[in-house]
Protein backbone atom coordinates (compact mmCIF):
# COMPACT_ATOMS: atom_id res chain seq x y z
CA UNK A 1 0.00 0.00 0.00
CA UNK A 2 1.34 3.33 -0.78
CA UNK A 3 1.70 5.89 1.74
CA UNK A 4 -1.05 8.64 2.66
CA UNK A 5 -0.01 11.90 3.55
CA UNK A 6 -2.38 13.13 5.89
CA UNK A 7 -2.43 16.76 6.54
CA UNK A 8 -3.33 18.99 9.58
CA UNK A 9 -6.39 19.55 8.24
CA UNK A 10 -7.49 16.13 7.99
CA UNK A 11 -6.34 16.05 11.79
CA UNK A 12 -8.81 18.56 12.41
CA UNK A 13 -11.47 17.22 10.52
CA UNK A 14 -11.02 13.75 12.78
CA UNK A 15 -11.26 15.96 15.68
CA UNK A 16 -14.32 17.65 14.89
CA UNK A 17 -16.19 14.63 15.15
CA UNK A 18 -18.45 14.24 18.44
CA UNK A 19 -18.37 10.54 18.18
CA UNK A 20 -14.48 10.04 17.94
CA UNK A 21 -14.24 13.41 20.08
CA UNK A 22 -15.73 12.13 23.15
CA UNK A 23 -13.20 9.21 22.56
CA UNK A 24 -10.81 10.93 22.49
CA UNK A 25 -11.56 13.31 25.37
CA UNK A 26 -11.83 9.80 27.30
CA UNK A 27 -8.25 8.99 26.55
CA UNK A 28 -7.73 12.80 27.57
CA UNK A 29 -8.98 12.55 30.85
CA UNK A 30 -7.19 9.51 31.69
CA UNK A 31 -3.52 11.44 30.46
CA UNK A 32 -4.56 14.23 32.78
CA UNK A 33 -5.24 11.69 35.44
CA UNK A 34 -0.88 10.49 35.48
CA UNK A 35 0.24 13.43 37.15
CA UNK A 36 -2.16 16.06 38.91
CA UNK A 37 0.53 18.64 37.42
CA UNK A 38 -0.93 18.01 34.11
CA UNK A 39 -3.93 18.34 34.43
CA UNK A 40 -3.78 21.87 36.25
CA UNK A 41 -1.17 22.83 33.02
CA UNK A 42 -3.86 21.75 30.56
CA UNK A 43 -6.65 23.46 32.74
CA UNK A 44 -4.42 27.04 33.03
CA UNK A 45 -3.71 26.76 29.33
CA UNK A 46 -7.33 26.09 28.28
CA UNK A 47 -8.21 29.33 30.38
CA UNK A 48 -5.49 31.23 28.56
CA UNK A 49 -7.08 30.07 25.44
CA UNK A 50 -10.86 31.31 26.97
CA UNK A 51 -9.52 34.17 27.68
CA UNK A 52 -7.39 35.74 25.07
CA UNK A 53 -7.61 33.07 22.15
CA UNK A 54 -6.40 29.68 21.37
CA UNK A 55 -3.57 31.03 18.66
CA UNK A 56 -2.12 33.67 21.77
CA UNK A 57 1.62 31.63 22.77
CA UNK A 58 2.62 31.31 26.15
CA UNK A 59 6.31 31.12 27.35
CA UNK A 60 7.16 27.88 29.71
CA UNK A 61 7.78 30.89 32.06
CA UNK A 62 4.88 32.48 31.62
CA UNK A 63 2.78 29.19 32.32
CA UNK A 64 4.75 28.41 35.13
CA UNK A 65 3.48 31.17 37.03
CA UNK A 66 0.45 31.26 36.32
CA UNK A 67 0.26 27.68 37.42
CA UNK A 68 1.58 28.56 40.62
CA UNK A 69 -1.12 30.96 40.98
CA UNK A 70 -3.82 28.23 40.72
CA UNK A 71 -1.52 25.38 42.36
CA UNK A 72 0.84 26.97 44.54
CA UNK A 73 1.81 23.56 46.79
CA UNK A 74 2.11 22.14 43.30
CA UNK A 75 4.22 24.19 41.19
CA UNK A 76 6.51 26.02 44.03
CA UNK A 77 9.57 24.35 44.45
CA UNK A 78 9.30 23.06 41.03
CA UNK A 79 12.22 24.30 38.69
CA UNK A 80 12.31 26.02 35.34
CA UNK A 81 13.92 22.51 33.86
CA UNK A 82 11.78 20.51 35.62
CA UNK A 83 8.41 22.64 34.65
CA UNK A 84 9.99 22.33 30.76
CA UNK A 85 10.33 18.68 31.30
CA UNK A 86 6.58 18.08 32.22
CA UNK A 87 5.13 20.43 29.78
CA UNK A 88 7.10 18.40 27.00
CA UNK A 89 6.21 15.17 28.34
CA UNK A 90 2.09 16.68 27.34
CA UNK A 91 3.58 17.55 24.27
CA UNK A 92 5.08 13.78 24.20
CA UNK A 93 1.48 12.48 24.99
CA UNK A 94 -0.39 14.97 22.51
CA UNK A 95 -2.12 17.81 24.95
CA UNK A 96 0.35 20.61 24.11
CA UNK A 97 2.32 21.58 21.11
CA UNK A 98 5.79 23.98 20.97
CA UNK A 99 5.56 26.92 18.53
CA UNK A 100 8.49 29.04 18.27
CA UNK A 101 8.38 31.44 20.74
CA UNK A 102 5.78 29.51 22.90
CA UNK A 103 3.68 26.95 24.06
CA UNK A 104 -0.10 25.94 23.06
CA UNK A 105 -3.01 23.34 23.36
CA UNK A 106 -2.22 20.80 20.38
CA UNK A 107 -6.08 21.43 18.69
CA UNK A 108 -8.64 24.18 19.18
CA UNK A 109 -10.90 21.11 19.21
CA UNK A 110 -9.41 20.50 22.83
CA UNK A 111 -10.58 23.33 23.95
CA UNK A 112 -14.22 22.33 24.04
CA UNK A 113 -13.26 19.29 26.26
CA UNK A 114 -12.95 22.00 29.08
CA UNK A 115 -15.97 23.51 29.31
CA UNK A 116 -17.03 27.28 29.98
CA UNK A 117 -14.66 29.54 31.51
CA UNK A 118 -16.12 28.94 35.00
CA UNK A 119 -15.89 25.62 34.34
CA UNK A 120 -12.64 25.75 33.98
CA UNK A 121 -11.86 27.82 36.46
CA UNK A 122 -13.79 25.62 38.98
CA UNK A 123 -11.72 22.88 37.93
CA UNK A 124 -8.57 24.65 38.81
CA UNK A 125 -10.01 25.92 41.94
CA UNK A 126 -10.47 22.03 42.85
CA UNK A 127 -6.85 21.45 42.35
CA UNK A 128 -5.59 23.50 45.15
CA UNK A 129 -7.11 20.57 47.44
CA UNK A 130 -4.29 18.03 45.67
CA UNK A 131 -1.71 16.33 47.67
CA UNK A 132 1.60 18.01 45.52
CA UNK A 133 3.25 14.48 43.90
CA UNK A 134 7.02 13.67 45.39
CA UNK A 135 8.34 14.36 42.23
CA UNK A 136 10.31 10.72 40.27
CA UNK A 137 13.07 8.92 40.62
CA UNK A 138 14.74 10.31 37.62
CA UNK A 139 14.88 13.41 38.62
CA UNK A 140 16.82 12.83 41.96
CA UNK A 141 19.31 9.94 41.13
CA UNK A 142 22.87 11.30 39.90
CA UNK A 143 24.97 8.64 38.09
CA UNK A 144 28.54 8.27 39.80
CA UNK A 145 30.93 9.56 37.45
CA UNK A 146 34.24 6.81 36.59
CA UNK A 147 37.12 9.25 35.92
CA UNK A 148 39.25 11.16 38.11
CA UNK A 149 37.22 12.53 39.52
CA UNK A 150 35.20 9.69 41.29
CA UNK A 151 32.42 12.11 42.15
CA UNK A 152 28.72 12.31 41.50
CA UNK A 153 26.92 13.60 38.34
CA UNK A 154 25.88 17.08 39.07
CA UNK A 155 23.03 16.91 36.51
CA UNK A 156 20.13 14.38 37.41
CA UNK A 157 19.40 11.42 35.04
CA UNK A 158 16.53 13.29 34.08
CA UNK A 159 18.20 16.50 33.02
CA UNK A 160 20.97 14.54 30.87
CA UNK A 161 18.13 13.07 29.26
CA UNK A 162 16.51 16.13 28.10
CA UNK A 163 19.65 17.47 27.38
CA UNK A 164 20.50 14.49 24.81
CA UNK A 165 17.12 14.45 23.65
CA UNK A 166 16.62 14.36 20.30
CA UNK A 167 13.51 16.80 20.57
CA UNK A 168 15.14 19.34 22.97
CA UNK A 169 14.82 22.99 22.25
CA UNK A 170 17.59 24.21 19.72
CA UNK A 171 19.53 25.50 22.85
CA UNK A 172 20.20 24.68 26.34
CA UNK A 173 21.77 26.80 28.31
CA UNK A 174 23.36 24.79 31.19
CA UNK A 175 23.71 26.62 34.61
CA UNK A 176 26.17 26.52 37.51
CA UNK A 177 29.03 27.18 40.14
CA UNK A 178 31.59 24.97 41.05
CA UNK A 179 29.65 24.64 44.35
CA UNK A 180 27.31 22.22 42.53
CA UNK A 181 30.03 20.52 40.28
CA UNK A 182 29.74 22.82 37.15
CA UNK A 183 33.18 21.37 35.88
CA UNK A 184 31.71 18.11 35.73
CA UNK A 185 29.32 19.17 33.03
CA UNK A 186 30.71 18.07 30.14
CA UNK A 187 31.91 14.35 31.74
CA UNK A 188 28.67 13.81 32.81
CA UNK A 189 27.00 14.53 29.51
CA UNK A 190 29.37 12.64 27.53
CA UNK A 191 29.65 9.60 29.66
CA UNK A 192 25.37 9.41 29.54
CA UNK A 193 25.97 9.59 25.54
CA UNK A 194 28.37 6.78 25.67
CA UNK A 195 25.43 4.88 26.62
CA UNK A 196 23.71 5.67 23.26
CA UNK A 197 26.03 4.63 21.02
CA UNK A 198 24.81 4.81 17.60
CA UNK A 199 21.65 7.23 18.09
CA UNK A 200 23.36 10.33 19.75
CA UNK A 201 26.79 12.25 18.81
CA UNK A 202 28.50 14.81 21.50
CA UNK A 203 30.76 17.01 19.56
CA UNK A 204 32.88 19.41 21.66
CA UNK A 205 33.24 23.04 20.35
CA UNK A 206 36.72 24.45 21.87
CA UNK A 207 36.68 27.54 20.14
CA UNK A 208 34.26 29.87 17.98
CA UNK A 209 35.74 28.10 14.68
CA UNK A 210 35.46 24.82 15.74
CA UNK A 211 31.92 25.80 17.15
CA UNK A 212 30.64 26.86 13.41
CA UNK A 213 31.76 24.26 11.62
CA UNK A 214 30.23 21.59 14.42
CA UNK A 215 26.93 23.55 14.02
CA UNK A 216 26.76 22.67 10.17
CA UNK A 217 28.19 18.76 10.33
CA UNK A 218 26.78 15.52 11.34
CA UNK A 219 26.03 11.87 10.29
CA UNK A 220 22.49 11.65 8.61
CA UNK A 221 20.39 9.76 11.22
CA UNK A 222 21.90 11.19 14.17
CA UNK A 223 21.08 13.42 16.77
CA UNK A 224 24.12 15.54 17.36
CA UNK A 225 24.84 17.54 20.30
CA UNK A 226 27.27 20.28 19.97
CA UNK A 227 29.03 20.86 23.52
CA UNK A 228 30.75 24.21 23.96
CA UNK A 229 32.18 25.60 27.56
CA UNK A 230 33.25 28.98 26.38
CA UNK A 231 35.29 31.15 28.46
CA UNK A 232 34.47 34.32 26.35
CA UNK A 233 32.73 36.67 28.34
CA UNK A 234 29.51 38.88 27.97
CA UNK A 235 27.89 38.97 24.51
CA UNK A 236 29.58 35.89 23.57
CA UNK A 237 27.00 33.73 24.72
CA UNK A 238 24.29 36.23 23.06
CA UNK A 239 26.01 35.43 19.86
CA UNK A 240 26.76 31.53 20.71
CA UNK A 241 23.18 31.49 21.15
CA UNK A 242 22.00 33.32 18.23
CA UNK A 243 24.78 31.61 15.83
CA UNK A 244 22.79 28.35 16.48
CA UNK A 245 19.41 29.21 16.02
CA UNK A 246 20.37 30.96 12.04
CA UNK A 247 22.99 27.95 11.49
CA UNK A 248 20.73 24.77 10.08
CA UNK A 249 22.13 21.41 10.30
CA UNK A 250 22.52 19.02 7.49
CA UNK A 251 19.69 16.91 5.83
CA UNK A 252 18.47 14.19 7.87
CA UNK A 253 20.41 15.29 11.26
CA UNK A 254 18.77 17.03 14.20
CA UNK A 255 20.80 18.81 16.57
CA UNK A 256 21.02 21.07 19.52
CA UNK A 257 23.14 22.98 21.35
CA UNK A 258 24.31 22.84 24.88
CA UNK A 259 26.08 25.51 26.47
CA UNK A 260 27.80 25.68 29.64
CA UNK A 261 27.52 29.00 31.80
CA UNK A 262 29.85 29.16 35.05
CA UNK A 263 29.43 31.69 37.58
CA UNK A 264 32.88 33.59 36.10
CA UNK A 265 29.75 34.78 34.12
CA UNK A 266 27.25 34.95 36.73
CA UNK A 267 26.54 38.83 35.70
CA UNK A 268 25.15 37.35 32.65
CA UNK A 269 22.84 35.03 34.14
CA UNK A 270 20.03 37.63 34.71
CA UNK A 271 19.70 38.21 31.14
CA UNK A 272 20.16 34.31 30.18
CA UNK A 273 16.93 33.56 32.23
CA UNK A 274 15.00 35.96 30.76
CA UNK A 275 15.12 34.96 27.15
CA UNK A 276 14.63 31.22 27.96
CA UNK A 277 11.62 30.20 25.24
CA UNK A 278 10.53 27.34 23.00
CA UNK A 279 14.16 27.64 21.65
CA UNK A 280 15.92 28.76 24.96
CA UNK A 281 15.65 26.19 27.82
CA UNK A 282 17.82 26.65 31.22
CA UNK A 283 19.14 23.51 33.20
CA UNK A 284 20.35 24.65 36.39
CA UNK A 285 22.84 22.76 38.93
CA UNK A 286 21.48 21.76 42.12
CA UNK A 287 21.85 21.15 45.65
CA UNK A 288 20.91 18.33 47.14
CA UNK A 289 17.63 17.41 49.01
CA UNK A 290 16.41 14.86 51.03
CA UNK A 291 15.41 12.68 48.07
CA UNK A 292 18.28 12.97 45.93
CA UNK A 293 20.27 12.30 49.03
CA UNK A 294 18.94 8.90 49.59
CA UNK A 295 20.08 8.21 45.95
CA UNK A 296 23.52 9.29 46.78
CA UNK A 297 23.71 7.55 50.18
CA UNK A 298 23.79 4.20 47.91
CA UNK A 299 26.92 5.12 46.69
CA UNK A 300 28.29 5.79 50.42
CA UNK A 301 30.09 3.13 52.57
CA UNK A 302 29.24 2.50 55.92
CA UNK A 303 27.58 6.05 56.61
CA UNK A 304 24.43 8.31 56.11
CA UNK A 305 22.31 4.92 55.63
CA UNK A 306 19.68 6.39 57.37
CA UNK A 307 16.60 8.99 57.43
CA UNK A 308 18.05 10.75 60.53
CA UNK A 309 21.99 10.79 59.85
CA UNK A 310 21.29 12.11 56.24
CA UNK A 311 18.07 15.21 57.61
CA UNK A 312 21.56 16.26 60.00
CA UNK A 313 23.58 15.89 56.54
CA UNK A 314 21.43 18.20 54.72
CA UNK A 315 21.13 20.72 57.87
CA UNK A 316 25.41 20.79 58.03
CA UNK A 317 25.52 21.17 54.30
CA UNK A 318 22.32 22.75 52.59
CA UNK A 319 23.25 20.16 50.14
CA UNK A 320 25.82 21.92 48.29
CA UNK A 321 27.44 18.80 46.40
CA UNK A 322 31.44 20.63 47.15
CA UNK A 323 30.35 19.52 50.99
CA UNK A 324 28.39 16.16 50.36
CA UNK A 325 31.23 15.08 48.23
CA UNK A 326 33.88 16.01 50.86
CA UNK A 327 31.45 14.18 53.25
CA UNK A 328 31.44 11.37 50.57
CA UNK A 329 35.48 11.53 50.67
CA UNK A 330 35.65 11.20 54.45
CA UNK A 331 33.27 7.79 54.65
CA UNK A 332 35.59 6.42 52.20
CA UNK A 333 38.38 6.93 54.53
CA UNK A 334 36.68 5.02 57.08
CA UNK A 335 35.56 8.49 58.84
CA UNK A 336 32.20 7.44 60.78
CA UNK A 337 29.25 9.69 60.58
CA UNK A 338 29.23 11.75 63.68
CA UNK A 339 33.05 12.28 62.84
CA UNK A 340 32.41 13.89 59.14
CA UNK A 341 29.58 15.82 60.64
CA UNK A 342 31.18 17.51 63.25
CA UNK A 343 34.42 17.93 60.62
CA UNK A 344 32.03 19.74 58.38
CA UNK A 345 30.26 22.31 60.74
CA UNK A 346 33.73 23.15 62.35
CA UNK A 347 35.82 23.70 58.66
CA UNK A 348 32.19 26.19 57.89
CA UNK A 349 33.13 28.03 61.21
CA UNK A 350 36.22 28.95 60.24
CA UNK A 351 37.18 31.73 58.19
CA UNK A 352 39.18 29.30 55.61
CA UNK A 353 36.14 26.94 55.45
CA UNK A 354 33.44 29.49 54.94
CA UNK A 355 35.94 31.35 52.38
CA UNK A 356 36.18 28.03 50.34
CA UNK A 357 32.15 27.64 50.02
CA UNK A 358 31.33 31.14 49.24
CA UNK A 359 34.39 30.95 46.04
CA UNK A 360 32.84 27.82 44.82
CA UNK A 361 29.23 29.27 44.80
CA UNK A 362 31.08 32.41 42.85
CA UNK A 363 28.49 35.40 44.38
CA UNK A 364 32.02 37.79 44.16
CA UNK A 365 31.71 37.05 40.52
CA UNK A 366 28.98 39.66 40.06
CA UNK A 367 28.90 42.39 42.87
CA UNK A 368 25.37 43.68 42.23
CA UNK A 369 23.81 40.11 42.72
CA UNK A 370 25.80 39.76 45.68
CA UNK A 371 24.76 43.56 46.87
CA UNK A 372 21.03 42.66 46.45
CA UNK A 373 21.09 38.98 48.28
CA UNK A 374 22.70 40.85 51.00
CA UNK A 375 19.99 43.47 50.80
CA UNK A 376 17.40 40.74 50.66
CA UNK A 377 19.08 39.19 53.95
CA UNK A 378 18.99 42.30 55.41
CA UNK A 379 15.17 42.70 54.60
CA UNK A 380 14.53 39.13 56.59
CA UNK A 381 15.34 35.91 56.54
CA UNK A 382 11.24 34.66 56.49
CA UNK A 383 9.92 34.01 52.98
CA UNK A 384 9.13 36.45 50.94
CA UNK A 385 7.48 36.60 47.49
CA UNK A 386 9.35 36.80 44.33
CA UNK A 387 7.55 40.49 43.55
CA UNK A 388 8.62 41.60 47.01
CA UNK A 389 12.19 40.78 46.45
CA UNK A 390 11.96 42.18 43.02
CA UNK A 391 11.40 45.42 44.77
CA UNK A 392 14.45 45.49 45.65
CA UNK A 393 16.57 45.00 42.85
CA UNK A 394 17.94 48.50 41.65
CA UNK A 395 19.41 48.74 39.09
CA UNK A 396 18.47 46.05 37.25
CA UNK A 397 17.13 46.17 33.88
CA UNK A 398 14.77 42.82 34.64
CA UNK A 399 14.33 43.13 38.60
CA UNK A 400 12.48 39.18 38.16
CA UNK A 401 15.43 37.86 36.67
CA UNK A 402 17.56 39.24 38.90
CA UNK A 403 16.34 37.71 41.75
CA UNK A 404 15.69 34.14 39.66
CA UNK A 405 19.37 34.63 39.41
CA UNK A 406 19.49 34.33 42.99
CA UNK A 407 17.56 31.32 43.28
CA UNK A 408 19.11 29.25 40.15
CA UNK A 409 22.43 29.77 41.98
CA UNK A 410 21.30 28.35 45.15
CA UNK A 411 21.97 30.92 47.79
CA UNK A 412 17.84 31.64 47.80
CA UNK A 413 15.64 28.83 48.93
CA UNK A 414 12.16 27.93 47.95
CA UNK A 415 9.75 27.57 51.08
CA UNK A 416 6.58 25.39 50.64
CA UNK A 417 4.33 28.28 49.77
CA UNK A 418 6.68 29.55 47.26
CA UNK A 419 8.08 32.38 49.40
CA UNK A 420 12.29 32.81 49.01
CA UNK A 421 14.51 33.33 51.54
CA UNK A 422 18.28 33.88 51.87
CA UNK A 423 19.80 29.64 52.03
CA UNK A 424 20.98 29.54 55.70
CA UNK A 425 24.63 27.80 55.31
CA UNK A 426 26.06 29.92 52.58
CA UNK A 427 24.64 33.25 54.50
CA UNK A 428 26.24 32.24 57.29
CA UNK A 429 29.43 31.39 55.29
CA UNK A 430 29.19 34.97 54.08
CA UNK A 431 28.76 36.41 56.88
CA UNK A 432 31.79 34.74 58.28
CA UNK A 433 33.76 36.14 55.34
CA UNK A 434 32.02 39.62 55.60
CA UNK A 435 32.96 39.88 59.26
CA UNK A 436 36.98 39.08 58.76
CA UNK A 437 36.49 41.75 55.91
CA UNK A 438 35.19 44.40 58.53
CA UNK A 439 37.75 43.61 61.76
């Protein structure tokens, strides 16, 4: 039989009709029903749609928080990445489609499954009674790395996946201080592509040359990932970033881009955040929490096996991975728990130890983020919201992004209602510094 090509249109025409609609709204509801998340995404972006039209776009930013306004328990502490991955995994299962420069329901003829616009919004009223899910597996475990240097991944399986995904955004901007193992990057992404030997192809780009040439080459069939850690400065990335989205791969080869940003460029961070889009997307390196640190306990000898020793951990440490390694290094050494713990708080007390954390989490590297967290400490240390905080951001030309900046870094912390604060163990590591500074 030859094949048919069958058009949008005829898509459309299929989902115009009641019979096979209701169907299919069956098979909806049952999608929506996986993860509580989706269904209050498809439920916000079906009220967009009421409200301002079905063809108006919607950054993943954008639909973030407005999610957060109907689901706040549910959509808090989640992360840009991890908000990406979910939306994509609706695209994945056919609720959601990614047009450049935003994000959409996949057929107008969706939008009748919701109902009115009280419907809707009754529906999303409802969700603020869900219990928020604990989040999966994938996107707490951290593969050990086998080089040198015997340490953890600091990207989650889940984030090398997207970022090796052959249906990632054209860009991905990776995120990170050598606090959470930004040096790493690169052996942790090309160790998970050793894995997929034959379907994906890291290429890294040491210089703007090389980087050109790797944007227009490739096997047909493959997915190829061009991997660039530039040390250029500034507008460099603007252009890295721009290079790739006018530069078209070959026939027959997909490809994206992932670029690694350390905090030597932290001032640029602010304005990396704000353009992320359907082309854009942001992975950021993270601390530790108690989940992920049950994952990483596995790969511990003879310490931190259980719920109590590792909740201590994580109070010591905040979960910056520089500390949980070094706690890591000290079991391995036959160090017992209550030894490496008390090791650990004393080396923060000291004006060496606290020194160490605050150059790996790279704050210095920008003085006007470091002059607003220390204005935000000094404005409390209870939660605030994200517009409050804003407020005080002088001088920036995107006051948001300048606190996001904050948070992706890790020295703000995400409280259950979605208020930041100032993270406890690096203030108090800068405080430590500030106070040598002033005597």
């Amino acid at each position: 039989m030859l094949p048919v090509h069958v058009s949008d249109d005829d898509v459309e025409a299929l989902l115009g009709d009641d019979g096979l609609t209701q169907q299919i709204f069956e098979r909806f509801r049952l999608t929506l029903r996986l993860d509580p998340r989706y269904r209050v995404i498809a439920y916000t972006m079906a009220h967009q749609a009421r409200q301002v039209g079905y063809e108006k776009l919607i950054t993943a930013e954008d639909l973030r928080r407005e999610c957060q306004t109907w689901w706040k328990a549910g959509f808090a502490q989640l992360r840009p990445d991890e908000f990406r991955s979910l939306i994509e995994e609706m695209a994945g299962l056919g609720v959601l489609t990614a047009v450049s420069g935003g994000w959409r329901l996949r057929s107008p003829n969706l939008l009748r499954m919701f109902g009115t616009v009280e419907q809707i919004e009754e529906a999303l009223i409802e969700a603020d009674m869900e219990t928020p899910p604990t989040g999966f597996a994938s996107q707490s475990a951290r593969r050990r790395l086998e080089g040198e240097s015997r340490t953890n991944s600091p990207l989650s399986e889940a984030q090398l996946a997207e970022l090796l995904s052959n249906a990632a955004p054209p860009v991905q901007l990776v995120l990170g201080s050598e606090a959470c193992g930004v040096s790493h990057v690169e052996e942790s992404i090309t160790a998970a592509a050793a894995t997929l030997v034959g379907t994906v192809e890291v290429v890294h780009a040491t210089d703007r040359r090389r980087y050109r040439r790797l944007l227009a080459s490739g096997t047909p069939g493959q997915h190829v990932v061009v991997l660039s850690a530039p040390a250029a400065r500034g507008e460099a990335f603007d252009e890295a970033i721009e290079t790739a989205l006018s530069t078209l791969p070959p026939d027959r080869v997909t490809r994206s881009v992932v670029l690694v940003v350390p905090t030597s460029n932290l001032s640029r961070w602010p304005n990396l955040l704000a353009r992320q889009d359907a082309d854009v997307a942001v992975a950021e390196l993270r601390r530790y929490d108690a989940r992920s640190l049950s994952a990483w306990a596995l790969d511990v000898p003879n310490a931190f096996q259980d719920e109590r020793t590792r909740r201590e951990l994580l109070e010591v440490t905040a979960g910056w991975p520089c500390l949980v390694h070094r706690a890591a290094t000290m079991a391995t050494t036959g160090r017992v728990t209550p030894e490496i713990l008390d090791d650990l708080r004393a080396d923060l007390a000291t004006p060496e130890g606290a020194a160490r954390l605050i150059a790996d989490i790279g704050l210095e590297n920008a003085p006007e983020l470091a002059s607003l967290w220390e204005t935000i400490a000094e404005f409390g240390e209870s939660p605030e919201r994200l517009e409050e905080l804003a407020s005080l951001a002088d001088g920036f030309s995107d006051s948001r992004s300048a606190v996001e900046t904050l948070r992706a870094l890790g020295v703000l912390d995400v409280a259950p209602d979605g208020g930041l604060f100032p993270e406890p163990v690096a203030l108090n590591a800068w405080r430590v510094t500030r106070s040598l500074g002033d005597s």
